[in-house]
PDB file of N, CA and C in Angstrom:
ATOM      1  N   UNK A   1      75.214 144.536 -28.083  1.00  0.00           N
ATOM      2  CA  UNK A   1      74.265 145.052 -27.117  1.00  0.00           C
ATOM      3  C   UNK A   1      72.853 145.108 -27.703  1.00  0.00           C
ATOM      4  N   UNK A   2      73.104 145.491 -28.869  1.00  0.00           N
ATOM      5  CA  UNK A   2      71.635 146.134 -29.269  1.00  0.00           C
ATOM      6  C   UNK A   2      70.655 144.242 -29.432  1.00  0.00           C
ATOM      7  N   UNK A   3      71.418 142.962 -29.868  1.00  0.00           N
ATOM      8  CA  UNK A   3      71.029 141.684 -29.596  1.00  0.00           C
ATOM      9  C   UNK A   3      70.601 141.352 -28.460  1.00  0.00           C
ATOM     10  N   UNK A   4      71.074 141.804 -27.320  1.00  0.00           N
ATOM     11  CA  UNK A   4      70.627 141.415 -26.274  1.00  0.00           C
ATOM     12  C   UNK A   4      69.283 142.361 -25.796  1.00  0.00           C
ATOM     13  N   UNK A   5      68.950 143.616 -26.177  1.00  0.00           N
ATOM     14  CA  UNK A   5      68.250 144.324 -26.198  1.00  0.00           C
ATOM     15  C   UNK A   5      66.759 144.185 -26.799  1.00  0.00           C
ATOM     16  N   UNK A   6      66.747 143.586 -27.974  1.00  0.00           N
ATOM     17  CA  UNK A   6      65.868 143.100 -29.225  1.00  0.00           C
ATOM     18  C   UNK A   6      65.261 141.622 -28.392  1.00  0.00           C
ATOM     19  N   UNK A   7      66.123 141.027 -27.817  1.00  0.00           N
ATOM     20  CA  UNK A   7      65.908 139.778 -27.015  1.00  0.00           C
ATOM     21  C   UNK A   7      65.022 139.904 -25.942  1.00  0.00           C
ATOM     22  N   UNK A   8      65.191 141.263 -24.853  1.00  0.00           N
ATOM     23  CA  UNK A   8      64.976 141.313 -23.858  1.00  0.00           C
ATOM     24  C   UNK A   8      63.084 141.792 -23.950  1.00  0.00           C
ATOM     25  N   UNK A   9      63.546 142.787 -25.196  1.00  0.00           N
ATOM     26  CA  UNK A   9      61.779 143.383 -25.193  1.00  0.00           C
ATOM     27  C   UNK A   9      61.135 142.333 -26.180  1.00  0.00           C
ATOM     28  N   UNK A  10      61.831 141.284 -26.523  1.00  0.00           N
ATOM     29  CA  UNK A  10      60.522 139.963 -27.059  1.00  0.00           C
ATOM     30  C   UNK A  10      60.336 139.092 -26.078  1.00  0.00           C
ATOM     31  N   UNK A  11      61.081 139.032 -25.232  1.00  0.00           N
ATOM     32  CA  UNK A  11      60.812 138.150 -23.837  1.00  0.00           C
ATOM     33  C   UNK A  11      59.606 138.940 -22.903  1.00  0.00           C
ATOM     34  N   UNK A  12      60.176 140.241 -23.306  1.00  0.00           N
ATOM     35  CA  UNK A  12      58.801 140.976 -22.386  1.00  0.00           C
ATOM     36  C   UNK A  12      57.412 141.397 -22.665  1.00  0.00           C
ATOM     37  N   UNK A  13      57.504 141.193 -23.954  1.00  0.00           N
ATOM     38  CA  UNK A  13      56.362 141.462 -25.034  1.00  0.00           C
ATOM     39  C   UNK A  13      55.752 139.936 -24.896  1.00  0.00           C
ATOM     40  N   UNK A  14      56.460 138.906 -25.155  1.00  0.00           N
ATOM     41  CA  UNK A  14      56.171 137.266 -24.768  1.00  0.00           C
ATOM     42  C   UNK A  14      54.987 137.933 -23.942  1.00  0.00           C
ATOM     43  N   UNK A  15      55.807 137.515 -22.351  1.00  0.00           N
ATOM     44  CA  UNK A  15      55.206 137.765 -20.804  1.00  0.00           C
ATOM     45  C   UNK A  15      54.033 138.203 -20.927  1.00  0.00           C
ATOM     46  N   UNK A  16      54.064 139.772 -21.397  1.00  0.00           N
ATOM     47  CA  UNK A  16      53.148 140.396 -21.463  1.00  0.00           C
ATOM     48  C   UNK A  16      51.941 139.734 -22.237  1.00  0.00           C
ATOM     49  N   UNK A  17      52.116 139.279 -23.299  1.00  0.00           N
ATOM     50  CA  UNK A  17      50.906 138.863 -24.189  1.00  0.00           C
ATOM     51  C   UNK A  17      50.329 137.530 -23.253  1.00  0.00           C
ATOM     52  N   UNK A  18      51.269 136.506 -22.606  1.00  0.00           N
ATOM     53  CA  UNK A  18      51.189 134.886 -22.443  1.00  0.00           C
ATOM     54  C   UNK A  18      49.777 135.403 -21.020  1.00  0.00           C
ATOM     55  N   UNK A  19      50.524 136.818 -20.225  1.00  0.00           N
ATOM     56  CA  UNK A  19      49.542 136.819 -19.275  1.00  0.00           C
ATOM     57  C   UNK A  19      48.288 137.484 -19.820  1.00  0.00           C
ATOM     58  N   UNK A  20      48.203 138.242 -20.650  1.00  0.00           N
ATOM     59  CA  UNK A  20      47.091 139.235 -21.261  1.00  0.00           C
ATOM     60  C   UNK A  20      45.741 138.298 -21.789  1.00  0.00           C
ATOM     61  N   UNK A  21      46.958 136.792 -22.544  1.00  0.00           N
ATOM     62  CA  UNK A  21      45.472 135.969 -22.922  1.00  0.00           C
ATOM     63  C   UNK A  21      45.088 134.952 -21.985  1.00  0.00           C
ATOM     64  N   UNK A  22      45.996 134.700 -21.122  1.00  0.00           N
ATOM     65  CA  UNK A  22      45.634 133.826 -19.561  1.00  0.00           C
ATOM     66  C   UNK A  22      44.266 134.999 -18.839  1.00  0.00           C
ATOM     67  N   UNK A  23      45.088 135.473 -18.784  1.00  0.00           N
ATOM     68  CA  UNK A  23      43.558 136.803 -17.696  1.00  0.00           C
ATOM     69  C   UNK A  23      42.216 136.707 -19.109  1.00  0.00           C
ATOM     70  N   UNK A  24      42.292 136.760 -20.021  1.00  0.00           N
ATOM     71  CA  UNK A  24      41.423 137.052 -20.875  1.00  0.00           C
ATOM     72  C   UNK A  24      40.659 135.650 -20.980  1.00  0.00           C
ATOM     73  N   UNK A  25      41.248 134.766 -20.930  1.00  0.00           N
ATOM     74  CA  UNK A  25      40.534 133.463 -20.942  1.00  0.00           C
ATOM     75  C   UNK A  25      39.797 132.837 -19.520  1.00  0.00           C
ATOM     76  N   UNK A  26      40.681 133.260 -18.438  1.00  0.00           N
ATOM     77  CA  UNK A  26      39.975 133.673 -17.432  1.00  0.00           C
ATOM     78  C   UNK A  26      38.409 133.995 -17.215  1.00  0.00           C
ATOM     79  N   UNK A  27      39.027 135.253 -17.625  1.00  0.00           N
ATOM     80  CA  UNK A  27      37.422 136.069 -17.411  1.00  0.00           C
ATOM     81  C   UNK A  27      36.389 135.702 -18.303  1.00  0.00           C
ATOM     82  N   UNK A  28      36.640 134.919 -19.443  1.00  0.00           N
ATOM     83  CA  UNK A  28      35.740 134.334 -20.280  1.00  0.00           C
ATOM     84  C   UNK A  28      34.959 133.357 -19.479  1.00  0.00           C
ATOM     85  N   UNK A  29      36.089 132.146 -19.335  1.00  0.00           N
ATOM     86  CA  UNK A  29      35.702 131.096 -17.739  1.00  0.00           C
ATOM     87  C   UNK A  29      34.652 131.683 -16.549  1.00  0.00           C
ATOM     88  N   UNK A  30      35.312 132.509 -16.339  1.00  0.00           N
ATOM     89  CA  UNK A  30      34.253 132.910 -15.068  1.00  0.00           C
ATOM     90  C   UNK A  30      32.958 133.544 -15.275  1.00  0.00           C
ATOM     91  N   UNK A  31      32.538 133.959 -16.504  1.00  0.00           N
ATOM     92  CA  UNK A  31      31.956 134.998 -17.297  1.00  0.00           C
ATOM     93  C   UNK A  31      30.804 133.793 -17.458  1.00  0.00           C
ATOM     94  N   UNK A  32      31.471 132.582 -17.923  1.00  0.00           N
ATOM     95  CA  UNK A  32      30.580 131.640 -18.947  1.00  0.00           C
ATOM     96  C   UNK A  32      30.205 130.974 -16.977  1.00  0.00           C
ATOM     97  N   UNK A  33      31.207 130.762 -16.301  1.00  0.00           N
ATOM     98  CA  UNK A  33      30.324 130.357 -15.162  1.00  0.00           C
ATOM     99  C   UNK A  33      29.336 131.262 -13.814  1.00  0.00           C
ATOM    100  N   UNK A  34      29.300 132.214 -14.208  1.00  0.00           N
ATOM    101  CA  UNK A  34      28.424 133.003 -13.808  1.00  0.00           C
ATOM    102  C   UNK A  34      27.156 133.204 -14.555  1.00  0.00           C
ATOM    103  N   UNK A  35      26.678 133.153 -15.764  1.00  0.00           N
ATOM    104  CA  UNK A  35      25.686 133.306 -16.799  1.00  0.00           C
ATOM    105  C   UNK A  35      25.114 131.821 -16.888  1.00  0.00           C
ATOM    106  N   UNK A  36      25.501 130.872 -16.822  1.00  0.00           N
ATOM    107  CA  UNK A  36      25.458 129.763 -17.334  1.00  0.00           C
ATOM    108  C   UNK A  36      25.594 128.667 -16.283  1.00  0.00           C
ATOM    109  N   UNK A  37      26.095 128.459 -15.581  1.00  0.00           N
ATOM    110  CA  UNK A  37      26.444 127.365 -14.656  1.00  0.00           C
ATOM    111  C   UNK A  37      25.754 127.392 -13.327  1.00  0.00           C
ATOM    112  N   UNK A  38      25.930 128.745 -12.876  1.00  0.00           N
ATOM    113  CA  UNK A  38      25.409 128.914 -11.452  1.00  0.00           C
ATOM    114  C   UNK A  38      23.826 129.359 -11.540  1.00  0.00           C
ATOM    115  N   UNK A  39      23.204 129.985 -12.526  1.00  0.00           N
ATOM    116  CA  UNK A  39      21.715 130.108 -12.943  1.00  0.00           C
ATOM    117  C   UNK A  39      21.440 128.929 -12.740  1.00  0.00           C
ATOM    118  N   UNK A  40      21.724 127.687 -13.522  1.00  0.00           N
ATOM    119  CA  UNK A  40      21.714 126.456 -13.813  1.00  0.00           C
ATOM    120  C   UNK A  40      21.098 125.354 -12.716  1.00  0.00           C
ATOM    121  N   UNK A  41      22.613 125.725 -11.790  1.00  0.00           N
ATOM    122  CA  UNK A  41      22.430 124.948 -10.588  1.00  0.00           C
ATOM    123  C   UNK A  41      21.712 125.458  -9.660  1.00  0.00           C
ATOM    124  N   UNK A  42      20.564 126.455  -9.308  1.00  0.00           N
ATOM    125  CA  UNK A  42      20.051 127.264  -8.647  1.00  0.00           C
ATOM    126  C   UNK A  42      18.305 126.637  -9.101  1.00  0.00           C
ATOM    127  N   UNK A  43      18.315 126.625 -10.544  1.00  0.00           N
ATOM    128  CA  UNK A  43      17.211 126.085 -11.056  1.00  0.00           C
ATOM    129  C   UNK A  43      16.889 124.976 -10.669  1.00  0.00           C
ATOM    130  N   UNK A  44      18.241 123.964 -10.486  1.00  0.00           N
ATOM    131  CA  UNK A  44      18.322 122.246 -10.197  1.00  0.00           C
ATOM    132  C   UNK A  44      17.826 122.451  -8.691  1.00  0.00           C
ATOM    133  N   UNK A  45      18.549 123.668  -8.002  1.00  0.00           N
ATOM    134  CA  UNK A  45      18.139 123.333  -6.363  1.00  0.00           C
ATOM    135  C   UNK A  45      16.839 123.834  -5.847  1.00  0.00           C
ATOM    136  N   UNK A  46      16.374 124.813  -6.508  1.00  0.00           N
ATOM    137  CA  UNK A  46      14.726 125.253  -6.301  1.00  0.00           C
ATOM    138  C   UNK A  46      13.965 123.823  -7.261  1.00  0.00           C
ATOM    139  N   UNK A  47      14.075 123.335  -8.144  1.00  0.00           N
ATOM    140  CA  UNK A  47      13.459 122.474  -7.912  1.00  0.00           C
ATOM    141  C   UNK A  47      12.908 120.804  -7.002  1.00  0.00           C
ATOM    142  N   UNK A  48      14.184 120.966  -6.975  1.00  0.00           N
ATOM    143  CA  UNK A  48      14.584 119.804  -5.502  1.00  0.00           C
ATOM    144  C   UNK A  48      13.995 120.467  -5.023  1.00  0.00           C
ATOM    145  N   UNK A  49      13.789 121.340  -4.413  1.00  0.00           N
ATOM    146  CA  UNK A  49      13.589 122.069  -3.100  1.00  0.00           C
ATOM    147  C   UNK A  49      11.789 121.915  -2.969  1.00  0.00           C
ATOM    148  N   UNK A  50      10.726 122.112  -4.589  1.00  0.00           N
ATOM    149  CA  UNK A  50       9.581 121.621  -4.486  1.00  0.00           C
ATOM    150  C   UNK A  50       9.030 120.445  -4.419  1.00  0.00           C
ATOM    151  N   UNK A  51      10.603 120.083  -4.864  1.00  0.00           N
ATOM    152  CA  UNK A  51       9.773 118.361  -4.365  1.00  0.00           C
ATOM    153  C   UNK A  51       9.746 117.945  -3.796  1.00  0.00           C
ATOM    154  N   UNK A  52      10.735 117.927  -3.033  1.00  0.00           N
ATOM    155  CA  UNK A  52      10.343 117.526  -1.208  1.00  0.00           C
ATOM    156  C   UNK A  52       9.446 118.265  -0.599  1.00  0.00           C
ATOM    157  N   UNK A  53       9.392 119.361  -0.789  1.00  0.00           N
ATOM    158  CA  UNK A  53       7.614 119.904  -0.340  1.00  0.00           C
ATOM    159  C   UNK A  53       6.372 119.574  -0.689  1.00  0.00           C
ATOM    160  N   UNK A  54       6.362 119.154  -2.194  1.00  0.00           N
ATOM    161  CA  UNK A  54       5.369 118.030  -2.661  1.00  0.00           C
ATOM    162  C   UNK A  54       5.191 116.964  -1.765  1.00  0.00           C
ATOM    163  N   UNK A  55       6.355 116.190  -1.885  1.00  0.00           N
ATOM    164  CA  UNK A  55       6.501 115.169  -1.497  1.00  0.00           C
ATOM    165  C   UNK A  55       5.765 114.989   0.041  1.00  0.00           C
ATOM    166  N   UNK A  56       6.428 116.179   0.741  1.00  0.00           N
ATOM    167  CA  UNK A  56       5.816 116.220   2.496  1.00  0.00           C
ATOM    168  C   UNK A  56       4.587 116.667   2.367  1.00  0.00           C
ATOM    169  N   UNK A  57       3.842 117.663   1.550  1.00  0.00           N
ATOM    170  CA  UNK A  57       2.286 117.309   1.459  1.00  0.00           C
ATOM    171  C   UNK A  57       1.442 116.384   0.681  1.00  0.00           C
ATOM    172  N   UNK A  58       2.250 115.538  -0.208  1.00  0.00           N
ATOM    173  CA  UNK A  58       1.459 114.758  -0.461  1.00  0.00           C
ATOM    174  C   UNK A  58       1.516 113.569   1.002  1.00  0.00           C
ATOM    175  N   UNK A  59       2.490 112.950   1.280  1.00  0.00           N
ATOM    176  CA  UNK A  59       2.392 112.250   2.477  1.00  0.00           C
ATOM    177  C   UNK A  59       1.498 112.738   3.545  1.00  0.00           C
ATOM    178  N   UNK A  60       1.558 114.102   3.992  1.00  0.00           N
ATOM    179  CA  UNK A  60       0.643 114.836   4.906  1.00  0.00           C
ATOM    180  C   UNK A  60      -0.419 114.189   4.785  1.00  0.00           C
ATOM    181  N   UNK A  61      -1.058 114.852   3.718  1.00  0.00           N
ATOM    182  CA  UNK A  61      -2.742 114.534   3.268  1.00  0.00           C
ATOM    183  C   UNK A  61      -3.074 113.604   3.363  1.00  0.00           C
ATOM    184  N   UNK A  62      -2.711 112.239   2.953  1.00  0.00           N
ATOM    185  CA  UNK A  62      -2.822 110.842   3.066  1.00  0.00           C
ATOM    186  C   UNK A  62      -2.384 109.882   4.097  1.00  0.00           C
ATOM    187  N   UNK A  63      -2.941 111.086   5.272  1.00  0.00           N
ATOM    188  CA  UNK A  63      -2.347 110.288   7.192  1.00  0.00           C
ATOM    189  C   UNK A  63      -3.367 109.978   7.333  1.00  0.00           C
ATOM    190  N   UNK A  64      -4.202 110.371   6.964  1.00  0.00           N
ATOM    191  CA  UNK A  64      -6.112 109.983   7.147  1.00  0.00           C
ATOM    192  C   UNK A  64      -6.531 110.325   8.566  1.00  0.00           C
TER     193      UNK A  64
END
């Protein structure tokens, strides 16, 4: 009994740890894409965003 016992709480200790560093790596992931990725792409789209406004006043100006 006491074998099957010793078995049962390393299977659950396993579990426990396999999900503890899944969630932990997780939140690293999401951590690094919140700080880092989405700033990022926000920068890329406000700048697009002046250049086609450039772009439509420079064309403007030069309708003569």
């Amino acid at each position: 009994m006491a074998k099957k016992e010793k078995r049962f709480r390393f299977v659950k200790g396993f579990l426990f740890g396999s999900l503890t560093t899944a969630t932990a790596v997780y939140g690293a992931l999401h951590a690094f894409k919140k700080t880092v990725i989405e700033p990022e792409d926000a920068e890329n789209e406000r700048i697009e965003a002046n250049r086609r406004r450039a772009n439509r006043k420079s064309l403007q100006a030069h309708q003569g």
